[in-house]
C-alpha atoms as a PDB file:
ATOM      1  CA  UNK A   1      -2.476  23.061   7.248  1.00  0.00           C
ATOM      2  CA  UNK A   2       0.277  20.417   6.544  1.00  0.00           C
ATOM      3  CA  UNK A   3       3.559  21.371   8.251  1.00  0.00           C
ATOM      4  CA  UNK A   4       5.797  18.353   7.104  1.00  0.00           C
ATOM      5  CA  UNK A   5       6.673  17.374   3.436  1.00  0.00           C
ATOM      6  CA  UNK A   6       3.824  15.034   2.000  1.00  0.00           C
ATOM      7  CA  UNK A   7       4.667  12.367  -0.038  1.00  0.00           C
ATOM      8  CA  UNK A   8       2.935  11.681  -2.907  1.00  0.00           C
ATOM      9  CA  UNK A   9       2.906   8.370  -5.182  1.00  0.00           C
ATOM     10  CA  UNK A  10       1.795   8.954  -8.689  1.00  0.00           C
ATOM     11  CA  UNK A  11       1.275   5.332 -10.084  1.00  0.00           C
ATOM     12  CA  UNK A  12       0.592   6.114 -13.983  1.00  0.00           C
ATOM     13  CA  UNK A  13       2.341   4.620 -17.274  1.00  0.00           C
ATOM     14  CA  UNK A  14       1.986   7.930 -19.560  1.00  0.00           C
ATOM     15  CA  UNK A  15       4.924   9.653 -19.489  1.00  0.00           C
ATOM     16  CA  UNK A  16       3.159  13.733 -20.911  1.00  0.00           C
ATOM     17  CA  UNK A  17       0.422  13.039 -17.883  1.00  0.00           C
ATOM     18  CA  UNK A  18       3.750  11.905 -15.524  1.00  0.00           C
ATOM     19  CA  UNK A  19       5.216  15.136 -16.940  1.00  0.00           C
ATOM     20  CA  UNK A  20       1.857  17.577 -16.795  1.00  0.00           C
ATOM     21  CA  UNK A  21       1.322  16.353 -13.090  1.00  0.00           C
ATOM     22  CA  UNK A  22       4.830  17.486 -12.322  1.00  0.00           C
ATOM     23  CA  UNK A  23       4.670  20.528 -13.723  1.00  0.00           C
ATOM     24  CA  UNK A  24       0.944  21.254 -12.046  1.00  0.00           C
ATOM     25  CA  UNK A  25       2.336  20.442  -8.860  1.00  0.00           C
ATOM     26  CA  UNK A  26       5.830  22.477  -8.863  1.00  0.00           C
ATOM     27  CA  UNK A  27       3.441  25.126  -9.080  1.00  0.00           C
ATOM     28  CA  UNK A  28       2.328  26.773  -5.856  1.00  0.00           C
ATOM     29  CA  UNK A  29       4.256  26.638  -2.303  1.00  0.00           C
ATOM     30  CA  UNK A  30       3.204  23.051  -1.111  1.00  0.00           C
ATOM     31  CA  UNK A  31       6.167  21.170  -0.249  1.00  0.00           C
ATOM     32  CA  UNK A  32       5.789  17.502  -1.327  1.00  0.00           C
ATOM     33  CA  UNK A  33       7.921  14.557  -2.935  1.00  0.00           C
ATOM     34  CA  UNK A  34       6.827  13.028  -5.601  1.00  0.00           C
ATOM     35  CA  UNK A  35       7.378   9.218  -6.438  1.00  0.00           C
ATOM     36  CA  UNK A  36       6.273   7.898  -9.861  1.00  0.00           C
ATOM     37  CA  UNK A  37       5.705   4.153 -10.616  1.00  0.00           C
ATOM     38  CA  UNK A  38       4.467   3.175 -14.289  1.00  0.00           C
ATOM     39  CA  UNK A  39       2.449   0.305 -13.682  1.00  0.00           C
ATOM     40  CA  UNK A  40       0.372  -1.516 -10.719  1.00  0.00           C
ATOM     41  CA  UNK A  41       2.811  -4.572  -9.699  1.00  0.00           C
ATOM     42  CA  UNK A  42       5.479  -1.735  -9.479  1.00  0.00           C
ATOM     43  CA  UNK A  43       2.865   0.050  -6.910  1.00  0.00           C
ATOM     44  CA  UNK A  44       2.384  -2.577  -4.586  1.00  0.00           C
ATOM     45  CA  UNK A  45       6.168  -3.449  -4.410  1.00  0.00           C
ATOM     46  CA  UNK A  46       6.734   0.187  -3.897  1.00  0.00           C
ATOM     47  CA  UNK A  47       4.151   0.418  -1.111  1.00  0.00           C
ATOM     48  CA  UNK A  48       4.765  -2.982   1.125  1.00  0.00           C
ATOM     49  CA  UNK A  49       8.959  -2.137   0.226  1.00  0.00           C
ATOM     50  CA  UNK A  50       9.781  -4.754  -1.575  1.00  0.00           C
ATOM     51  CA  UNK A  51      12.861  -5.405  -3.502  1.00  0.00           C
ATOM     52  CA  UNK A  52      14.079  -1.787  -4.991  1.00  0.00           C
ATOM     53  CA  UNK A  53      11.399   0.096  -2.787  1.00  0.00           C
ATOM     54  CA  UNK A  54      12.664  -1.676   0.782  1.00  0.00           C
ATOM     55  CA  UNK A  55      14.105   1.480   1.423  1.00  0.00           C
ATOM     56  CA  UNK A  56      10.454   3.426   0.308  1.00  0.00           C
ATOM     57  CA  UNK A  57       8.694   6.189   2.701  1.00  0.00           C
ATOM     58  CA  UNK A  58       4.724   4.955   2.407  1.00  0.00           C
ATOM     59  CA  UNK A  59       3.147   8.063   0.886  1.00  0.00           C
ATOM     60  CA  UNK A  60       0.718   9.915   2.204  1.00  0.00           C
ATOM     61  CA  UNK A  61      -1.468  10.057  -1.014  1.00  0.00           C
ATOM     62  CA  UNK A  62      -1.896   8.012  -4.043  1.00  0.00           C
ATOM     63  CA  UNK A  63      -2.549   9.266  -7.550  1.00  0.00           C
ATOM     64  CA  UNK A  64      -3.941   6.620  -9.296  1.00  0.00           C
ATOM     65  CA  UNK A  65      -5.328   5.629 -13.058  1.00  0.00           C
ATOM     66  CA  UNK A  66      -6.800   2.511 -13.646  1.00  0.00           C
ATOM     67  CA  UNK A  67      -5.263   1.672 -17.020  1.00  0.00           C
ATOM     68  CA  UNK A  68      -1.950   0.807 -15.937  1.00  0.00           C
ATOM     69  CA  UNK A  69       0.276  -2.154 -17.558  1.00  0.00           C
ATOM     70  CA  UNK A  70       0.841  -5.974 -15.502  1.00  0.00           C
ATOM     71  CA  UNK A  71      -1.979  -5.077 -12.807  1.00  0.00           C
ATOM     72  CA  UNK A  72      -4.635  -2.774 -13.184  1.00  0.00           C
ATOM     73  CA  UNK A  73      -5.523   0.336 -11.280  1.00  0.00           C
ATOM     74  CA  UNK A  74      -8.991  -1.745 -10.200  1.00  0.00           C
ATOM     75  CA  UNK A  75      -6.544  -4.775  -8.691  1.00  0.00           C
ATOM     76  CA  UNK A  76      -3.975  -2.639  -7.416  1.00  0.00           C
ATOM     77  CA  UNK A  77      -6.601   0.126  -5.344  1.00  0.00           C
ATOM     78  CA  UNK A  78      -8.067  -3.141  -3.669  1.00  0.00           C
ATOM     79  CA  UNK A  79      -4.931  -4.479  -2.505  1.00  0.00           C
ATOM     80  CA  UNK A  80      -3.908  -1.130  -0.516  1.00  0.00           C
ATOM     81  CA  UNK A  81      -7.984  -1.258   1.063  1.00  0.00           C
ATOM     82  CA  UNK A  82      -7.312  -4.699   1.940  1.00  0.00           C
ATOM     83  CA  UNK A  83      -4.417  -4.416   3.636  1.00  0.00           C
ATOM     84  CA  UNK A  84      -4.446  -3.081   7.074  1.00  0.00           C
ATOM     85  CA  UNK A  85      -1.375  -1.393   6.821  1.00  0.00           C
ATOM     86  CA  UNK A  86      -1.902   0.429   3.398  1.00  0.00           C
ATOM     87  CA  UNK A  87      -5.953   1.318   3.490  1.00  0.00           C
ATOM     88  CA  UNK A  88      -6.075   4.605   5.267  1.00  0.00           C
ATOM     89  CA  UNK A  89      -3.234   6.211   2.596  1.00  0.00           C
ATOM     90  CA  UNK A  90      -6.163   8.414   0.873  1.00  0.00           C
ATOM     91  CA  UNK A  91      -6.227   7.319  -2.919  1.00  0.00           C
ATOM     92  CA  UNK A  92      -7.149   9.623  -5.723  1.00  0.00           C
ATOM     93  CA  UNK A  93      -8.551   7.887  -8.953  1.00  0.00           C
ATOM     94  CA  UNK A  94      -7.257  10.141 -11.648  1.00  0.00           C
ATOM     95  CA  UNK A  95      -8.055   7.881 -15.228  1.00  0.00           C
ATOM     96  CA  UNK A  96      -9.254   9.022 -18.369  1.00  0.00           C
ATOM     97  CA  UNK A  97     -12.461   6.539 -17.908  1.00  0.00           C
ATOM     98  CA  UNK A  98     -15.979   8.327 -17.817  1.00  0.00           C
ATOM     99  CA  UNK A  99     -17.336   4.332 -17.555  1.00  0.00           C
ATOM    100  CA  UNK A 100     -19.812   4.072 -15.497  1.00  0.00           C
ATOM    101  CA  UNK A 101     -18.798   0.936 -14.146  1.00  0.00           C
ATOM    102  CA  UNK A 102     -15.735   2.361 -13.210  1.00  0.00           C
ATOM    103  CA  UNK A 103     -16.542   4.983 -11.011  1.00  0.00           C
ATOM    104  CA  UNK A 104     -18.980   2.267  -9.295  1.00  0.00           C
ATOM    105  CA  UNK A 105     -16.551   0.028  -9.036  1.00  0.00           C
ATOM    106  CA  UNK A 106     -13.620   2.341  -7.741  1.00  0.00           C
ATOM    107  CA  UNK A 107     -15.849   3.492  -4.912  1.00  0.00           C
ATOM    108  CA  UNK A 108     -16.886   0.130  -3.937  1.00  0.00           C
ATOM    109  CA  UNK A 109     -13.190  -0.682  -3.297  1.00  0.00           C
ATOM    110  CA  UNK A 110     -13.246   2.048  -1.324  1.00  0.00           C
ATOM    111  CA  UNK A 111     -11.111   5.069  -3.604  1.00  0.00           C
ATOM    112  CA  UNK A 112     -11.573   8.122  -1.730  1.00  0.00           C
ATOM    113  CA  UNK A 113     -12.198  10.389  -4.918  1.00  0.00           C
ATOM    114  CA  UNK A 114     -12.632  10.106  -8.964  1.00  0.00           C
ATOM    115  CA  UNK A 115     -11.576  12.315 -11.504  1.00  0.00           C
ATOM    116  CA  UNK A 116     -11.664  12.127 -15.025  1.00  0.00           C
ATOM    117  CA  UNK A 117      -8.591  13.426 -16.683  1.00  0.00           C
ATOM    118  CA  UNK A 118      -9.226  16.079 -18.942  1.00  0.00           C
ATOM    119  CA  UNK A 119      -7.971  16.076 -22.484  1.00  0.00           C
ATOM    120  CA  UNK A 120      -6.974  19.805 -23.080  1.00  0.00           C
ATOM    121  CA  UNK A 121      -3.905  20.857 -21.300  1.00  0.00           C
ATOM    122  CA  UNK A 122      -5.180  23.358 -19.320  1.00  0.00           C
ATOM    123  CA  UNK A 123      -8.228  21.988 -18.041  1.00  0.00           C
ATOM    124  CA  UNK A 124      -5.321  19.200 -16.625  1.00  0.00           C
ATOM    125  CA  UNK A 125      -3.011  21.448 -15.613  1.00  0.00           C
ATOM    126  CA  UNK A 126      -6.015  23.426 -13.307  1.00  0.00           C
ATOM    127  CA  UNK A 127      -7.437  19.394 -12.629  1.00  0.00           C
ATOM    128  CA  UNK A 128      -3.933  18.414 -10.721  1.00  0.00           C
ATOM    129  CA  UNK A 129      -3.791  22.129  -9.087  1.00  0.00           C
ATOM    130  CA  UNK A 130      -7.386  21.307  -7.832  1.00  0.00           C
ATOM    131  CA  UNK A 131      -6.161  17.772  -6.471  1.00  0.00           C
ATOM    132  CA  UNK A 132      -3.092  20.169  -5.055  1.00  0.00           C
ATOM    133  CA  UNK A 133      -5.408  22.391  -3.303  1.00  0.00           C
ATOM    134  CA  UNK A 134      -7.734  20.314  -1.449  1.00  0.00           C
ATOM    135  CA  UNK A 135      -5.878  17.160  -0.426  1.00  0.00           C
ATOM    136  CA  UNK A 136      -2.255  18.901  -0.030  1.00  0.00           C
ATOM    137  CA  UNK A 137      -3.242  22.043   1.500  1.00  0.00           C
ATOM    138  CA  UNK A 138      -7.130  22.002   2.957  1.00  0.00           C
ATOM    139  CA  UNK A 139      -7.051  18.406   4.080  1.00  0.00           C
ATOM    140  CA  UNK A 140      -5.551  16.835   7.493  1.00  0.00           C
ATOM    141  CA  UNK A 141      -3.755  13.438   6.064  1.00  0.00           C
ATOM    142  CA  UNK A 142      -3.265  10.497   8.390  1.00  0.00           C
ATOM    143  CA  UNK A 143      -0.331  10.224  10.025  1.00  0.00           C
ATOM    144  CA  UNK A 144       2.499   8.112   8.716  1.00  0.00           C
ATOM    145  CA  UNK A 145       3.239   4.971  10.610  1.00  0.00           C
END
């Protein structure tokens, strides 16, 4: 059971899923902060601290969909597995792709789950609860730096 606040990075350029995955995860007693970036070049500034984000806390999980604006979800997840300072931060493919390319291709890189986001409301809302569950409260995160 986590003990310290987790830090979460939501990297996703929709602002009703932004605002859905907020509201899923006030829900509940986990204690987390939540960082949202809309699109992938804003991800990997936030996550090495550059410019705006030198001040950033590296999170401890990454919500991430693949169609984001400037860089996709694809380029940005194998720029934190490439790096050796980034590639243990657990990353959760949430994206509304059911391609089966994608889901190859996102494992390949290395993404450590991949969910489809559902279209009804409440099949989101009990999606992001799900995430919630397992990787906030059942699973033992690495340790930050």
């Amino acid at each position: 059971m986590q003990t310290r606040a987790i830090e979460l990075l939501l990297v996703e350029d929709n602002p009703g899923d932004v605002r859905l995955t907020i509201e899923a995860l006030k829900e509940g007693r986990v204690i987390n902060q939540l960082t949202v970036v809309q699109d992938g070049e804003e991800a990997i500034a936030f996550l090495r601290r550059q410019g705006r984000y030198a001040g950033a806390v590296r999170p401890d999980l990454i919500l991430l969909d693949l169609n984001l604006p400037r860089k996709g979800g694809l380029e940005v997840l194998a720029e934190i597995k490439e790096d050796p300072d980034l590639k243990q931060i657990p990353v959760v493919v949430l994206t509304t792709s059911q391609a089966e390319q994608d889901v190859l291709r996102t494992y390949q890189l290395h993404a450590n789950c991949y969910i489809v986001k559902p279209v009804d409301l409440n099949q989101f809302m009990a999606v992001v609860q799900a995430i919630k569950s397992f990787w906030l409260a059942l699973v033992m995160l690495p340790p930050r730096e």
